[in-house]
C-alpha atoms as a PDB file:
ATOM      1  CA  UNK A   1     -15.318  36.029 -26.357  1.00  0.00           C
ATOM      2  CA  UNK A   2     -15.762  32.262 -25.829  1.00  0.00           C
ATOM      3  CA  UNK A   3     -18.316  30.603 -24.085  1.00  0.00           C
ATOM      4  CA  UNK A   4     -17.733  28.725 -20.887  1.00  0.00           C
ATOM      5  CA  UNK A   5     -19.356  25.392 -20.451  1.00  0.00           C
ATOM      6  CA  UNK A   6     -19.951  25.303 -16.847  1.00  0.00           C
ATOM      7  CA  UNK A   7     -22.130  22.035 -15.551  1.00  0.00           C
ATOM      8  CA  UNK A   8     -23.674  21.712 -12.396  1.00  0.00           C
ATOM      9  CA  UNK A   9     -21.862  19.477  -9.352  1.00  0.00           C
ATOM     10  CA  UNK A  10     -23.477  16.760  -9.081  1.00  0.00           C
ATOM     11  CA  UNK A  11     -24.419  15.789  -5.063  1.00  0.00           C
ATOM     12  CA  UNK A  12     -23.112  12.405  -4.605  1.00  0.00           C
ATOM     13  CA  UNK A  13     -24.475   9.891  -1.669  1.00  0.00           C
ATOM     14  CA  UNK A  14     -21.637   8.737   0.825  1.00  0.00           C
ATOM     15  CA  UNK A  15     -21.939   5.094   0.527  1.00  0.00           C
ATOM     16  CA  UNK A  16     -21.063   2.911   3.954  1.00  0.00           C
ATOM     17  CA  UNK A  17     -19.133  -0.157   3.713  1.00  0.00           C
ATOM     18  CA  UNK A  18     -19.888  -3.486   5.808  1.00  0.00           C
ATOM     19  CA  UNK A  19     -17.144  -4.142   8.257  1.00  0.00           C
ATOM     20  CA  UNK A  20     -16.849  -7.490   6.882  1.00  0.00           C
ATOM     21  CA  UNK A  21     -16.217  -6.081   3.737  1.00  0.00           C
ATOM     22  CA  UNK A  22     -13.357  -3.727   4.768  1.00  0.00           C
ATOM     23  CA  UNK A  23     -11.979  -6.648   6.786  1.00  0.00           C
ATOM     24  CA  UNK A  24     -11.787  -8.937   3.512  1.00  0.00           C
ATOM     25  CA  UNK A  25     -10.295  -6.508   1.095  1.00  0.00           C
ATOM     26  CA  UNK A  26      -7.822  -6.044   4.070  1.00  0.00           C
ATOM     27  CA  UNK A  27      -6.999  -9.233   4.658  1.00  0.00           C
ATOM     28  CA  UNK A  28      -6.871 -10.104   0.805  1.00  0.00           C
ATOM     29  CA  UNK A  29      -4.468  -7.570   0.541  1.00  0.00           C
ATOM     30  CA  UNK A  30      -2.248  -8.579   3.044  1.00  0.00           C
ATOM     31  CA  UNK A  31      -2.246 -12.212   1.676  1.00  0.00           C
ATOM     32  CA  UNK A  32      -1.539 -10.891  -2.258  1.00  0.00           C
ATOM     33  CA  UNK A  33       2.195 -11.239  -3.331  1.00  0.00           C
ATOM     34  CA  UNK A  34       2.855  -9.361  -6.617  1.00  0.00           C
ATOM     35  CA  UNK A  35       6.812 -11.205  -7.644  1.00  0.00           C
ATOM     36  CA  UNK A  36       8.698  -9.506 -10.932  1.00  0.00           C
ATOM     37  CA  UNK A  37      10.918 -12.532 -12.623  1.00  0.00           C
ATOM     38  CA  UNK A  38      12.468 -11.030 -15.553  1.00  0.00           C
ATOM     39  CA  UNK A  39       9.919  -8.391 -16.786  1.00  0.00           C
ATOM     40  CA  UNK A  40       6.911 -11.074 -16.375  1.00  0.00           C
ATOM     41  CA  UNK A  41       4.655 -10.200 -12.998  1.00  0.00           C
ATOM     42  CA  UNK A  42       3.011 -13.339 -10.877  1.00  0.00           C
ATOM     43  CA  UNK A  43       0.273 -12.667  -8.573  1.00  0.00           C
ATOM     44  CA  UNK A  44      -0.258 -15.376  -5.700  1.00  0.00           C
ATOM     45  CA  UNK A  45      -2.807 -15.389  -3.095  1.00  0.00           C
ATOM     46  CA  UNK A  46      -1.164 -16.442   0.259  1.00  0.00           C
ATOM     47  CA  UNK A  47      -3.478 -18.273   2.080  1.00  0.00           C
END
């Protein structure tokens, strides 16, 4: 019979964000704009 390699779950620590990080990456996101011209992909921040 084979032997099962069982590892212990490792406890992880919940880690809190800054609201004025959460804000950023919000806002960042809303400002990205991904565009698709023929195949090639352009990222532009709109700020």
């Amino acid at each position: 019979m084979g032997k099962f390699y069982v590892e212990k779950k490792k406890k992880y620590e919940k880690v809190m964000a800054k609201p004025e990080t959460i804000d950023f990456l919000l806002n960042y996101s809303k400002s990205l704009k991904i565009n698709d011209i023929k195949g090639v992909k352009f990222e532009s921040n709109m700020n």
